[in-house]
PDB file of N, CA and C in Angstrom:
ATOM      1  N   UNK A   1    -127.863 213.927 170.043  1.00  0.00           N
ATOM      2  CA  UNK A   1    -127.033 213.600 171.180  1.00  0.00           C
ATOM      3  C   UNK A   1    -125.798 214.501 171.231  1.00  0.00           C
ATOM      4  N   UNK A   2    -125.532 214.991 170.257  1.00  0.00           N
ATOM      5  CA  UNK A   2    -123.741 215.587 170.216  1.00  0.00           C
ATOM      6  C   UNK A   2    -124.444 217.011 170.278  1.00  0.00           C
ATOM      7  N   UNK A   3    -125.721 217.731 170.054  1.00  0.00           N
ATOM      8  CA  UNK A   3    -126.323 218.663 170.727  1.00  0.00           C
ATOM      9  C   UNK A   3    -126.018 218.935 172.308  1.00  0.00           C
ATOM     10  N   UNK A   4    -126.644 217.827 172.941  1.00  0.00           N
ATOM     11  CA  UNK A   4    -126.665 217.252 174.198  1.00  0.00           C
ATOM     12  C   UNK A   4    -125.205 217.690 175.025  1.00  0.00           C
ATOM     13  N   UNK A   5    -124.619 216.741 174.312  1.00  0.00           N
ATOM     14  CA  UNK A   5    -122.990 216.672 174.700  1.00  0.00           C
ATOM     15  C   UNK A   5    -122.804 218.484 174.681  1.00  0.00           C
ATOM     16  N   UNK A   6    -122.583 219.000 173.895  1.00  0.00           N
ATOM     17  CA  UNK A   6    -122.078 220.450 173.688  1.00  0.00           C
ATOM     18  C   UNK A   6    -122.618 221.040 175.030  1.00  0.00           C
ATOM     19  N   UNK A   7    -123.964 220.674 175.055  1.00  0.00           N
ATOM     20  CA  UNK A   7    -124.597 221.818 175.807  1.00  0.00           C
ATOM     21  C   UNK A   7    -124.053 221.487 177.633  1.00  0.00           C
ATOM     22  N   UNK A   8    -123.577 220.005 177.709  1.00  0.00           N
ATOM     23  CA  UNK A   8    -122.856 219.943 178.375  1.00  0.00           C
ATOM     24  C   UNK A   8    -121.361 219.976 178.785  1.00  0.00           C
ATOM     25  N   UNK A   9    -120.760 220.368 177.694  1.00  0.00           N
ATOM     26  CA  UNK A   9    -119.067 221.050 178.084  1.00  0.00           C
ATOM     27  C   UNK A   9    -119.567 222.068 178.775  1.00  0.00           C
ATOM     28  N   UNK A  10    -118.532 222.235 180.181  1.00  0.00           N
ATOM     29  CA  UNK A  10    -118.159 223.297 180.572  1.00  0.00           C
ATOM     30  C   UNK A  10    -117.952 224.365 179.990  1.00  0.00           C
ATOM     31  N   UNK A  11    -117.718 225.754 180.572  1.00  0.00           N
ATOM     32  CA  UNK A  11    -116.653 226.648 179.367  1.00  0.00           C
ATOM     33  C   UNK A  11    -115.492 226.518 179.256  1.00  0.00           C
ATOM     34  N   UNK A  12    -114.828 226.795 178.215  1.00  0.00           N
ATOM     35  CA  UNK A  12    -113.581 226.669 178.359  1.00  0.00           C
ATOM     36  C   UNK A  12    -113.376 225.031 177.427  1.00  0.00           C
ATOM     37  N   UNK A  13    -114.022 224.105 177.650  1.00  0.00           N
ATOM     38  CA  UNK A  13    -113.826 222.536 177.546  1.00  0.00           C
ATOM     39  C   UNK A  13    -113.913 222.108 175.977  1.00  0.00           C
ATOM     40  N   UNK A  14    -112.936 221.675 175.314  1.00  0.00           N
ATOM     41  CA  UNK A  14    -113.187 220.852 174.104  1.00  0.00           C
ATOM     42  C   UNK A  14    -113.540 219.780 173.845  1.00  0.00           C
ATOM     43  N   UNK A  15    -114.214 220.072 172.586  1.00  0.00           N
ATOM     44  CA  UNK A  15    -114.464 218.278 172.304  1.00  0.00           C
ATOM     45  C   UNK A  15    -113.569 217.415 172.545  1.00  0.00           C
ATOM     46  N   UNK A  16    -113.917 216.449 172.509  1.00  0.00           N
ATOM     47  CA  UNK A  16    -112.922 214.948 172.966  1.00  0.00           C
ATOM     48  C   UNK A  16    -113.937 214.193 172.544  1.00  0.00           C
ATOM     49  N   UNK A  17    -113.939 212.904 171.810  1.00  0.00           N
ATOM     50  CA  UNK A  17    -114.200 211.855 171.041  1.00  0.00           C
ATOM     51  C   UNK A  17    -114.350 210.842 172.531  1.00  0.00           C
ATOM     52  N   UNK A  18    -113.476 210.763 173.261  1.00  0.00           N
ATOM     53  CA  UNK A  18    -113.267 209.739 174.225  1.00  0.00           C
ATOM     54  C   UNK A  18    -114.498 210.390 175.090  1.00  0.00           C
ATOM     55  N   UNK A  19    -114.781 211.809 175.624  1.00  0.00           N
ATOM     56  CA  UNK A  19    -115.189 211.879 176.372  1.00  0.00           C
ATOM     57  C   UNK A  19    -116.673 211.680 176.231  1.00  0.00           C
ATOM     58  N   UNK A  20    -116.808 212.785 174.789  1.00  0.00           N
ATOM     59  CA  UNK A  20    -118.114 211.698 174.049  1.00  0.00           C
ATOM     60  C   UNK A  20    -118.849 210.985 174.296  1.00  0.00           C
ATOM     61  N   UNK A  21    -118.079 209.838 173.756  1.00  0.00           N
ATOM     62  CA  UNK A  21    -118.323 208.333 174.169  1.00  0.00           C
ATOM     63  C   UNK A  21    -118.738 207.752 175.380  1.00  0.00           C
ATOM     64  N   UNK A  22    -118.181 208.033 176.730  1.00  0.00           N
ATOM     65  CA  UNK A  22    -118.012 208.189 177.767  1.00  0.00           C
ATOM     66  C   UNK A  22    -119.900 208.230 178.458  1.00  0.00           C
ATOM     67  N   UNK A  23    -119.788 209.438 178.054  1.00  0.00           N
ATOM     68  CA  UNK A  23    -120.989 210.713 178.175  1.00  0.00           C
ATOM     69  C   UNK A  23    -121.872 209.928 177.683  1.00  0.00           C
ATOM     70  N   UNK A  24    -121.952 209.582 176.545  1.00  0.00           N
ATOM     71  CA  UNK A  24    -123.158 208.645 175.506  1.00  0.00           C
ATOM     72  C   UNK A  24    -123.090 207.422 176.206  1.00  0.00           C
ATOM     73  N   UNK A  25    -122.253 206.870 177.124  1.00  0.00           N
ATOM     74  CA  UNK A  25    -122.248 205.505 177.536  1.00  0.00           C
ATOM     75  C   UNK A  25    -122.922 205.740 178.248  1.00  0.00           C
ATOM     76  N   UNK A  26    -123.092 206.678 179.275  1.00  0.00           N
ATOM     77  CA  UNK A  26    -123.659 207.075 180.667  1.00  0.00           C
ATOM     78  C   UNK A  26    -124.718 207.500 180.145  1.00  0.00           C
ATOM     79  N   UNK A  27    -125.594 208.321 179.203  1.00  0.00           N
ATOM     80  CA  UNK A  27    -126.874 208.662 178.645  1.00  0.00           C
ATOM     81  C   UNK A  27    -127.693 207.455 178.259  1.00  0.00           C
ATOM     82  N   UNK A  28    -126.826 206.251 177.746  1.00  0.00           N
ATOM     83  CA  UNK A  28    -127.753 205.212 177.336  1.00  0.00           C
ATOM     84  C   UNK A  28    -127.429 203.810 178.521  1.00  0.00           C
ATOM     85  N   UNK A  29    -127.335 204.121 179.663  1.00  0.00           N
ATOM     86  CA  UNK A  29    -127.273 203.129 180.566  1.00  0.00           C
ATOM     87  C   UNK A  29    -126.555 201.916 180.304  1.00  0.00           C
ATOM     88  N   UNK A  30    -125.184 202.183 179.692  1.00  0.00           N
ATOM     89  CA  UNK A  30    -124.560 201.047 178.758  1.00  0.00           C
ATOM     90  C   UNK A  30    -123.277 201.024 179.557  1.00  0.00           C
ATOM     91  N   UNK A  31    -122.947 199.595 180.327  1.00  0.00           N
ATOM     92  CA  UNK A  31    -121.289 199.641 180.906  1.00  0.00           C
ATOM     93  C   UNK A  31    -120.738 198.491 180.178  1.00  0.00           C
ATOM     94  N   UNK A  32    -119.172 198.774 180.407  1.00  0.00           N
ATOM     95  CA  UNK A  32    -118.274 197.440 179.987  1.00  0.00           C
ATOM     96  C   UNK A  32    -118.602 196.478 180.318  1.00  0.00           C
ATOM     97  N   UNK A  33    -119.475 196.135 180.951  1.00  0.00           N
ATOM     98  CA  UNK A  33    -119.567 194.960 181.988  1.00  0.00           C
ATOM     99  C   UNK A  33    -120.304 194.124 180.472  1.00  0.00           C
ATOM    100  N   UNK A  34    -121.633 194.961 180.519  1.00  0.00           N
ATOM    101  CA  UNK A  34    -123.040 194.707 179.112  1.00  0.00           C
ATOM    102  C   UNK A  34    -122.373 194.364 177.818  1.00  0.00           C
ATOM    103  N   UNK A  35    -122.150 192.936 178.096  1.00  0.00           N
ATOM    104  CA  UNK A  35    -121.943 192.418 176.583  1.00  0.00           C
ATOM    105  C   UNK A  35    -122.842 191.609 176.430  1.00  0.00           C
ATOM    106  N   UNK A  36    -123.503 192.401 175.096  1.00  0.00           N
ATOM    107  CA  UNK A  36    -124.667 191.481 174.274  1.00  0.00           C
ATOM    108  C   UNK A  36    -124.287 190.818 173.151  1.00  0.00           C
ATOM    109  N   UNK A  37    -125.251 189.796 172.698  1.00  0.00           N
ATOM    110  CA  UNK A  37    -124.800 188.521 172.298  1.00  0.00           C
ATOM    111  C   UNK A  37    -125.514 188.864 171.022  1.00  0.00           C
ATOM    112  N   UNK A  38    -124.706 189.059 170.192  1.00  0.00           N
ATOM    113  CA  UNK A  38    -125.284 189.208 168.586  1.00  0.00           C
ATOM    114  C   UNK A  38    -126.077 187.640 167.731  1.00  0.00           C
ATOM    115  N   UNK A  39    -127.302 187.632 167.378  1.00  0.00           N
ATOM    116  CA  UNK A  39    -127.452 186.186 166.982  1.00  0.00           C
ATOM    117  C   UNK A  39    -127.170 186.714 165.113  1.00  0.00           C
ATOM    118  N   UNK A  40    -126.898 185.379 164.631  1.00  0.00           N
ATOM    119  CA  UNK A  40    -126.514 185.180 163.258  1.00  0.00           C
ATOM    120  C   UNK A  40    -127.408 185.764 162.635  1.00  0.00           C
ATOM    121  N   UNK A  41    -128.631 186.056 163.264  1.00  0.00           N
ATOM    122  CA  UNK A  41    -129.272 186.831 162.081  1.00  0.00           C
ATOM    123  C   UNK A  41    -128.750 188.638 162.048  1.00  0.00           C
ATOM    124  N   UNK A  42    -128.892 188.946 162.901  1.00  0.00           N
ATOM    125  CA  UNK A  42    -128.262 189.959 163.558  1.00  0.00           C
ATOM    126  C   UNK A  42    -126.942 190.374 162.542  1.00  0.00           C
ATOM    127  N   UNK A  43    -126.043 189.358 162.558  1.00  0.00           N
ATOM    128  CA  UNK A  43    -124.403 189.328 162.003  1.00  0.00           C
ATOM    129  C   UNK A  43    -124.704 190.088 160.745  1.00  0.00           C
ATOM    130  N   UNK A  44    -125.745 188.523 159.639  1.00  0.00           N
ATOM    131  CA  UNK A  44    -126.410 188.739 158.370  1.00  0.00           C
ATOM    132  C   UNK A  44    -126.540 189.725 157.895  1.00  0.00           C
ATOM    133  N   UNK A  45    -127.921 190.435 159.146  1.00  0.00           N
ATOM    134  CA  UNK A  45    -128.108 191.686 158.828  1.00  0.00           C
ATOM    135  C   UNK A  45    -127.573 192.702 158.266  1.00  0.00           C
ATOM    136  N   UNK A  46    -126.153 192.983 159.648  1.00  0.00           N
ATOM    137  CA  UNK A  46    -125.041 193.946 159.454  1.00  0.00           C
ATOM    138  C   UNK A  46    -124.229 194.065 158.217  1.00  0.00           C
ATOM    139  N   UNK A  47    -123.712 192.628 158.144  1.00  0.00           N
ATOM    140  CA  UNK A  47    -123.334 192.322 156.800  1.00  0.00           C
ATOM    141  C   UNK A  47    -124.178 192.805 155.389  1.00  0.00           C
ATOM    142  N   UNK A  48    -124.862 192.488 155.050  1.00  0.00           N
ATOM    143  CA  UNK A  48    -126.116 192.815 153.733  1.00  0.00           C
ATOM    144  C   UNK A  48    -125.899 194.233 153.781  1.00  0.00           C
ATOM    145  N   UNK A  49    -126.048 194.854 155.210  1.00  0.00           N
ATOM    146  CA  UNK A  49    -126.395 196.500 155.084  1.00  0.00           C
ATOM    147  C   UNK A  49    -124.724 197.514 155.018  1.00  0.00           C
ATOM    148  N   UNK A  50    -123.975 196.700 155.322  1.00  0.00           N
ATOM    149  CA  UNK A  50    -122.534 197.011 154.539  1.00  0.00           C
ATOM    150  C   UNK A  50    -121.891 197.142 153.332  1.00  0.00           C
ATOM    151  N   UNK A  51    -122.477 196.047 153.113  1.00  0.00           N
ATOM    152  CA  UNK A  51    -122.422 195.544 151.342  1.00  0.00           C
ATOM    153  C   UNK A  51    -123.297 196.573 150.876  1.00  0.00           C
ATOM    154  N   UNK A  52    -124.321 196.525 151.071  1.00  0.00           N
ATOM    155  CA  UNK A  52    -125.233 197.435 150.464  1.00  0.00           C
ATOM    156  C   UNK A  52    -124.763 198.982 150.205  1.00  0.00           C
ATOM    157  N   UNK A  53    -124.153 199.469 151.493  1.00  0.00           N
ATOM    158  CA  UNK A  53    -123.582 201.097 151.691  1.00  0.00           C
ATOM    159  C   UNK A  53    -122.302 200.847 150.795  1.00  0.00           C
ATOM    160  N   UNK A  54    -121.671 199.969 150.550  1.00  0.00           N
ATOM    161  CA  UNK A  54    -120.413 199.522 149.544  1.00  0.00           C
ATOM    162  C   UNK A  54    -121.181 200.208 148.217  1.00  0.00           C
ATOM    163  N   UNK A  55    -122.048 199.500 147.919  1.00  0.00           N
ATOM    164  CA  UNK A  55    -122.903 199.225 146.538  1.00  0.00           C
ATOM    165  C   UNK A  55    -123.445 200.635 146.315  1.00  0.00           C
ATOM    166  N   UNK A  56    -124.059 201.410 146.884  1.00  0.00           N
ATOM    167  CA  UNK A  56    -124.234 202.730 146.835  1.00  0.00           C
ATOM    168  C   UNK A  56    -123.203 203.612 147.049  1.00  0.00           C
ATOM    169  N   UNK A  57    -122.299 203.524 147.643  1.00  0.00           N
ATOM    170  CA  UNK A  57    -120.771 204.245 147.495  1.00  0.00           C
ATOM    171  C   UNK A  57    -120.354 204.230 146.320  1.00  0.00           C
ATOM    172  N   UNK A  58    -120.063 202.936 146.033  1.00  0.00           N
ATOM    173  CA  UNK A  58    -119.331 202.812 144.098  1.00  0.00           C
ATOM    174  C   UNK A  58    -120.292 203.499 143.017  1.00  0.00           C
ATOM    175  N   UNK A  59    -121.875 203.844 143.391  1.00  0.00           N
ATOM    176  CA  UNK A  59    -122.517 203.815 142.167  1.00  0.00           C
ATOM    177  C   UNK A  59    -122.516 205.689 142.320  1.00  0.00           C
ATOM    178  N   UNK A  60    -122.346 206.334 143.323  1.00  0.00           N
ATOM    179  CA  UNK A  60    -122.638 207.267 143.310  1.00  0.00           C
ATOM    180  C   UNK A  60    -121.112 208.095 143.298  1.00  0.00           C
ATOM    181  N   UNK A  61    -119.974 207.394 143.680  1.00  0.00           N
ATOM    182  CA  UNK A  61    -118.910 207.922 142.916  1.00  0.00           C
ATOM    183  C   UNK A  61    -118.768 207.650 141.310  1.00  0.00           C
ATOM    184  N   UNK A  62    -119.289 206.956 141.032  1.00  0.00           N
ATOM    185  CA  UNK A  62    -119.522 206.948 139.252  1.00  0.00           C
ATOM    186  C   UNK A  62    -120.095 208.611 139.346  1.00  0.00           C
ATOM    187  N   UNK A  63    -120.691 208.708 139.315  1.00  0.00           N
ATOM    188  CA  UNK A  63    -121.406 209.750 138.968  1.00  0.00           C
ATOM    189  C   UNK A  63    -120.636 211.227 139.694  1.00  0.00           C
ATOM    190  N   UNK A  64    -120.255 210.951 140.702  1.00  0.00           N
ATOM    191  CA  UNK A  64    -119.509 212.599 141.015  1.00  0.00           C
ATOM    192  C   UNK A  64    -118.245 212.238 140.140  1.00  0.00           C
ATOM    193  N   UNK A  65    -117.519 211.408 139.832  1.00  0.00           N
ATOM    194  CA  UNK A  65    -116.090 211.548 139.027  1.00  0.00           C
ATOM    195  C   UNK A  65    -116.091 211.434 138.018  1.00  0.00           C
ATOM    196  N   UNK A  66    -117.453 211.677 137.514  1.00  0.00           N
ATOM    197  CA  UNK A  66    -117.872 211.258 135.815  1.00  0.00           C
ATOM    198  C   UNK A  66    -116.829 212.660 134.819  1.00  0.00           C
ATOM    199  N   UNK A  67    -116.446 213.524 135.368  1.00  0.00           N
ATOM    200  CA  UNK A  67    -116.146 214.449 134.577  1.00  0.00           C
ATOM    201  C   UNK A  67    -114.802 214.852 135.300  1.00  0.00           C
ATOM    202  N   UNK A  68    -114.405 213.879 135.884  1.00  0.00           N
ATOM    203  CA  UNK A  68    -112.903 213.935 137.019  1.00  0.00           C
ATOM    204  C   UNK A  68    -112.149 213.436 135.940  1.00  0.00           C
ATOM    205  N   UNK A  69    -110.669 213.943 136.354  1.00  0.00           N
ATOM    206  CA  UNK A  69    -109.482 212.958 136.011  1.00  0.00           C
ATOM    207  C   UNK A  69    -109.305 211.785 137.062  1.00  0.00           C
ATOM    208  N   UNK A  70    -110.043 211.879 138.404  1.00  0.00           N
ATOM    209  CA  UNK A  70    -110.532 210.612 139.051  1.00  0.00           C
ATOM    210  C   UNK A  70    -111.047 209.617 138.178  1.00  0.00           C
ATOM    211  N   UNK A  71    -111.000 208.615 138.181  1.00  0.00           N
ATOM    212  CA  UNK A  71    -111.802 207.625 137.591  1.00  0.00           C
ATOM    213  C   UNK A  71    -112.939 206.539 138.484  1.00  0.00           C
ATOM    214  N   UNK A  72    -111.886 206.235 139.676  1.00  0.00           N
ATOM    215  CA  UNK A  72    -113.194 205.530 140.603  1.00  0.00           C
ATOM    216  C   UNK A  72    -112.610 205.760 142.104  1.00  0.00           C
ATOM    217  N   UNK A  73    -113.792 205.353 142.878  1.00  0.00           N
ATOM    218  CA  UNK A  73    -113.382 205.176 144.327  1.00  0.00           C
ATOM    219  C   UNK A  73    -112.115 204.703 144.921  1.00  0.00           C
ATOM    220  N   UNK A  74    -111.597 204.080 144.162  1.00  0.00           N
ATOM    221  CA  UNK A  74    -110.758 203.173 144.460  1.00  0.00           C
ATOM    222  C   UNK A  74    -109.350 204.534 143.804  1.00  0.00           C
ATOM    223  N   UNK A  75    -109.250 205.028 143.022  1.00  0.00           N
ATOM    224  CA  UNK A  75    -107.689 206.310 142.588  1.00  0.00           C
ATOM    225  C   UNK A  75    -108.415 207.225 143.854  1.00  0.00           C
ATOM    226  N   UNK A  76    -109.490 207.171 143.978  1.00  0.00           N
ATOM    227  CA  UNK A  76    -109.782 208.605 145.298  1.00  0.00           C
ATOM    228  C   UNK A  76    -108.964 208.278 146.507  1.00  0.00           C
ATOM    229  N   UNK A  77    -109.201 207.457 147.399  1.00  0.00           N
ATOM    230  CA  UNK A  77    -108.509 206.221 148.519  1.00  0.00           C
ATOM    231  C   UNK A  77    -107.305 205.894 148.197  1.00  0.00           C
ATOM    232  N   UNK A  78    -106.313 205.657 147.027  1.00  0.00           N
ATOM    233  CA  UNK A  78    -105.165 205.943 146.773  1.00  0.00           C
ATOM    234  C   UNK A  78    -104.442 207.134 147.227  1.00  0.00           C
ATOM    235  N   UNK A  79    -105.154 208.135 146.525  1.00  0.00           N
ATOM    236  CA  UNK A  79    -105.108 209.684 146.463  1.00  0.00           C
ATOM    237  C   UNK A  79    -105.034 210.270 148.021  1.00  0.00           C
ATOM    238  N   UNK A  80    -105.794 210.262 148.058  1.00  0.00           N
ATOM    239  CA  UNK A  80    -106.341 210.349 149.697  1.00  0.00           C
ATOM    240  C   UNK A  80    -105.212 209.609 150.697  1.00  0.00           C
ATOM    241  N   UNK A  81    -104.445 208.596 150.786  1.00  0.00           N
ATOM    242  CA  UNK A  81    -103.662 208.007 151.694  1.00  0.00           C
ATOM    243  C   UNK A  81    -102.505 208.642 150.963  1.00  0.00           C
ATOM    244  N   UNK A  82    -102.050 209.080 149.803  1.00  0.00           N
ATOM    245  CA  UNK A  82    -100.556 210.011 149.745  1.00  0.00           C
ATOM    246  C   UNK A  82    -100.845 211.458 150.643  1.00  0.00           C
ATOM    247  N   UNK A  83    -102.184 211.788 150.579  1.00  0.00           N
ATOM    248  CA  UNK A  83    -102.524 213.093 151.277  1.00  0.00           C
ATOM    249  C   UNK A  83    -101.587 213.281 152.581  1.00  0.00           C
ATOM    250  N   UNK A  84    -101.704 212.243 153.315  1.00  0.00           N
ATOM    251  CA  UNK A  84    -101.334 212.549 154.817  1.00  0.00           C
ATOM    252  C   UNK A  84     -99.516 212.005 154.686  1.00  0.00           C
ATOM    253  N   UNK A  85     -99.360 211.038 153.346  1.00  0.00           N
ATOM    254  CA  UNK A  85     -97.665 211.014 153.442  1.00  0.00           C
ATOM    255  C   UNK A  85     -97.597 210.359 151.963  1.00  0.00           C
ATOM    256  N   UNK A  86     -96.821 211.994 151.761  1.00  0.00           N
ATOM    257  CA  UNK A  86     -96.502 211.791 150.316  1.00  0.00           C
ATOM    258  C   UNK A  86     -95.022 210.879 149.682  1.00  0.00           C
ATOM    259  N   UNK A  87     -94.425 210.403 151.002  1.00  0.00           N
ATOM    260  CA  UNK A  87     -93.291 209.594 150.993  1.00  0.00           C
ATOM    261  C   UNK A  87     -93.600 207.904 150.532  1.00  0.00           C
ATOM    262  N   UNK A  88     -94.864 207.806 150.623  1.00  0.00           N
ATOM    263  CA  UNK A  88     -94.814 206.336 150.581  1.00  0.00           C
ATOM    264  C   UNK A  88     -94.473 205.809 149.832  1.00  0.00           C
ATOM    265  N   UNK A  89     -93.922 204.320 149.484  1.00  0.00           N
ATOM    266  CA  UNK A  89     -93.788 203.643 148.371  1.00  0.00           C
ATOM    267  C   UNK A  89     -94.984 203.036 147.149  1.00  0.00           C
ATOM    268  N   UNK A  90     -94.930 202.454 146.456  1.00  0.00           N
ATOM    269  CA  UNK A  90     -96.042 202.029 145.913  1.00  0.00           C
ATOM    270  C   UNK A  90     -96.635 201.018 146.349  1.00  0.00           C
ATOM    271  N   UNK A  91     -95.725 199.926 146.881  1.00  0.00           N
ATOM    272  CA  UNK A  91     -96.549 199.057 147.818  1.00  0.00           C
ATOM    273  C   UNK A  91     -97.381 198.733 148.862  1.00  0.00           C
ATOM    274  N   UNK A  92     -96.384 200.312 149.595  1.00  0.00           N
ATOM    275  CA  UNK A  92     -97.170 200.868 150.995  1.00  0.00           C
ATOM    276  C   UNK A  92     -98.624 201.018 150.754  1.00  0.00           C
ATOM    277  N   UNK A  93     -98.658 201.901 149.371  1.00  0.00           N
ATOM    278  CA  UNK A  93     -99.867 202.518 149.024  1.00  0.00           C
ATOM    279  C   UNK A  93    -100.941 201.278 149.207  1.00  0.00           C
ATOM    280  N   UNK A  94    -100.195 200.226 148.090  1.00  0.00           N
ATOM    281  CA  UNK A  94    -100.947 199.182 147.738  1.00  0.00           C
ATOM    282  C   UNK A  94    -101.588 198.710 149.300  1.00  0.00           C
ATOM    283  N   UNK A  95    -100.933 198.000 149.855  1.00  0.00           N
ATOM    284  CA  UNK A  95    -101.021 197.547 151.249  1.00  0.00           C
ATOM    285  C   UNK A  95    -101.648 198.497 152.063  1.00  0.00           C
ATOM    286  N   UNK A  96    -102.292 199.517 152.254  1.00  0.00           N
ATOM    287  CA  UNK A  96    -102.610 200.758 153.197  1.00  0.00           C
ATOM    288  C   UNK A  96    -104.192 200.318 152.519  1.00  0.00           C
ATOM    289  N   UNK A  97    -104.077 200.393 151.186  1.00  0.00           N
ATOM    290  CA  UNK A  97    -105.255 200.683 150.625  1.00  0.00           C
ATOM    291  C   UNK A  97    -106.431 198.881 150.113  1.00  0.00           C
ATOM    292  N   UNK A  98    -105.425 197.855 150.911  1.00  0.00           N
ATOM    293  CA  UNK A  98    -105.821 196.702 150.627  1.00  0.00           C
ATOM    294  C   UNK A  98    -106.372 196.148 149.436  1.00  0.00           C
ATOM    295  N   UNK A  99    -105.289 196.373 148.323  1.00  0.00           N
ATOM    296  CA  UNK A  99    -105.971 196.291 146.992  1.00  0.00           C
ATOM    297  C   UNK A  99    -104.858 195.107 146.524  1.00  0.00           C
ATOM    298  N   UNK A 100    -105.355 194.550 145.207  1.00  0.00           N
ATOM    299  CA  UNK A 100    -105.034 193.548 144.643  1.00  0.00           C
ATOM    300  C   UNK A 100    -103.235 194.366 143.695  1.00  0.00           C
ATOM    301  N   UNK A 101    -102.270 193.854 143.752  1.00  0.00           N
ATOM    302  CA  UNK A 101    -101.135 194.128 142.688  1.00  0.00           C
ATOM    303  C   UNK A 101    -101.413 194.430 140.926  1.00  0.00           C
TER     304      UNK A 101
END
């Protein structure tokens, strides 16, 4: 689809995320109006397959930071939120990064 999209910018025209979206709304016959009704199994689903991409995230940063002064996912996502502001406090951090004290 983001093939698609490209081949439809104009020249001259940049990406845009919004417009994207937009574009993909109009490709898949989808308006604001179309709200569908998720049933609980549905929810379940989503849920399990979150958890799950959680569960394979943690196991496979074991293994790329095995030989890091990283230790887990969790100092990366620390790390990573001083990236963009190295001013923060430690709490900020804490709180940004929704972790336990």
């Amino acid at each position: 689809m983001v093939e698609q999209f490209e081949k439809h910018l104009s020249d001259g025209e940049q990406w845009d995320d919004k417009n994207f979206a937009n574009w993909l709304s109009g490709q898949v016959n989808a308006s604001p109006k179309d709200e569908k009704v998720v049933q609980e199994t549905t929810k379940s689903n989503i849920l399990v397959s979150v958890y799950s991409m959680y569960k394979y995230a943690l196991f496979y940063s074991r293994k790329i930071f095995k030989n890091s002064q990283i230790y887990s996912i969790d100092d990366f996502s620390f790390l990573a939120s001083l990236l963009s502001d190295k001013k923060l406090m430690k709490a900020d951090v804490i709180r940004k990064n929704i972790a336990e004290k």
